[in-house]
Protein backbone atom coordinates (compact mmCIF):
# COMPACT_ATOMS: atom_id res chain seq x y z
CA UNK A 1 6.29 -0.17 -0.75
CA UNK A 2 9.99 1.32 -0.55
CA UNK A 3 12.28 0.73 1.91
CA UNK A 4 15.18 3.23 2.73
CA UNK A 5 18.30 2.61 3.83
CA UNK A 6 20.58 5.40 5.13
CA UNK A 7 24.35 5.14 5.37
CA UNK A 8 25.81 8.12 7.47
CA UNK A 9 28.54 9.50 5.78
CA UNK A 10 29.49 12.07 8.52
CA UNK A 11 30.55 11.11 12.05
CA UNK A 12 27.63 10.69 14.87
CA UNK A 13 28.12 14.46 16.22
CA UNK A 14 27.42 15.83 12.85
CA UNK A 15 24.37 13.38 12.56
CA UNK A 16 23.16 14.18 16.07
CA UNK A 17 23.28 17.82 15.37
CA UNK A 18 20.16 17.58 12.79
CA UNK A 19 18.41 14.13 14.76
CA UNK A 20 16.12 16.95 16.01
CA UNK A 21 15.28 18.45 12.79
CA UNK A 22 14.99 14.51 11.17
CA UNK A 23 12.56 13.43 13.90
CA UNK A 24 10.38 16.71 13.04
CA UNK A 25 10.64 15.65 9.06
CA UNK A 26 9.64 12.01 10.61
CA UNK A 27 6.83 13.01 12.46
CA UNK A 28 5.37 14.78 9.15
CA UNK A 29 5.63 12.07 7.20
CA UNK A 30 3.96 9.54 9.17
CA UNK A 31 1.25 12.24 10.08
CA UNK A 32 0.70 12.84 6.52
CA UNK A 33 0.53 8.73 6.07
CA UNK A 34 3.75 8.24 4.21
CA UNK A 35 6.18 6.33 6.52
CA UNK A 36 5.02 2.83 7.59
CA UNK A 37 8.01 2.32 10.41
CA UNK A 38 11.35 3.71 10.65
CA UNK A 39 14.63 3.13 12.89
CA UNK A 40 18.69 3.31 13.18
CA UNK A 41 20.75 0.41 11.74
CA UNK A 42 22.57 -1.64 15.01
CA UNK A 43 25.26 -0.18 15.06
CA UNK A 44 24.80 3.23 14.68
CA UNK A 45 25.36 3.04 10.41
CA UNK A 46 22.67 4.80 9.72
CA UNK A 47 18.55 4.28 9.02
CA UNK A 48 16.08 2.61 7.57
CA UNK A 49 12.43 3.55 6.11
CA UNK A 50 9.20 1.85 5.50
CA UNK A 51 7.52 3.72 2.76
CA UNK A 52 3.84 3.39 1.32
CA UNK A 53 3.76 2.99 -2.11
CA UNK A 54 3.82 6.22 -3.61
CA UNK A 55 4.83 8.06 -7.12
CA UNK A 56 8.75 7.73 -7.38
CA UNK A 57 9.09 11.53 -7.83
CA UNK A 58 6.62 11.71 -5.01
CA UNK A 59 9.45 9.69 -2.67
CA UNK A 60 12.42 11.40 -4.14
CA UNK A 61 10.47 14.99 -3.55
CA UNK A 62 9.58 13.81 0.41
CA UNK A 63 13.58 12.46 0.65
CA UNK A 64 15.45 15.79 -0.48
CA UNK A 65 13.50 17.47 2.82
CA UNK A 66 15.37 14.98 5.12
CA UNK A 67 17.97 17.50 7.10
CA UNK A 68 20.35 14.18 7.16
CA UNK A 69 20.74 14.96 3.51
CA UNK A 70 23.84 16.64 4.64
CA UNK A 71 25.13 13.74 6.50
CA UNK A 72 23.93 10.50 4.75
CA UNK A 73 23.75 8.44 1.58
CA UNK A 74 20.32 6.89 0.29
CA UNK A 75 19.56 3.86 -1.59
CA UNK A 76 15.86 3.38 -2.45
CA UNK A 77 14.57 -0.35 -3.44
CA UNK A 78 10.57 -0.72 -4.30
CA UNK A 79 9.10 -4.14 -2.95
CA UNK A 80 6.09 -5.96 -3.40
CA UNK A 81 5.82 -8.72 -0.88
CA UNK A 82 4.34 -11.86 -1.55
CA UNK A 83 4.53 -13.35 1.44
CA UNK A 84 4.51 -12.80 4.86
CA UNK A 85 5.10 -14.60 8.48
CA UNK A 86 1.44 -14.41 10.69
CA UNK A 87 0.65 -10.58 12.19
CA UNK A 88 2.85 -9.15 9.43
CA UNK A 89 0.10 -9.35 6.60
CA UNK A 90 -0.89 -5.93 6.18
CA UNK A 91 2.60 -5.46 4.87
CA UNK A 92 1.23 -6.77 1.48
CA UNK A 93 -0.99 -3.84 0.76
CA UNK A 94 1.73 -1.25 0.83
């Protein structure tokens, strides 16, 4: 699994400008079974990702369609978990 943190590197009224066309690019991704869960950082930094394990080039492909490309910074760590609190297990598949 990858998670995906996103740093906004624009103010919030450039962000909110493409949250419409991010939500779409979203929505397509966890259709298409890609995205486990996904949110905005408290405060209002940026995001984070769940990701299914996937290809790296695969993720990198799916990330350079995100319209907050023009706004925000990535970093990309891959994660095996090993352990997990109860209801949470199915995390250790991805």
């Amino acid at each position: 699994m990858y998670i995906v943190e996103l740093n906004y590197l624009q103010p919030l009224t450039a962000v909110d400008a493409l949250l419409p066309q991010h939500i779409e690019w979203l929505q397509q991704h966890f259709a298409a079974g890609h995205f486990i869960s996904a949110g905005a950082k408290q405060p209002r930094t940026g995001g984070m990702i769940l990701v299914k394990d996937m290809p790296e080039a695969q993720l990198k492909a799916i990330l350079q369609q995100d319209p907050f490309q023009k706004v925000a910074e990535y970093h990309v760590n891959q994660v095996k978990f090993s352990r997990t609190g109860t209801g949470f297990e199915q995390l250790q598949q991805y």
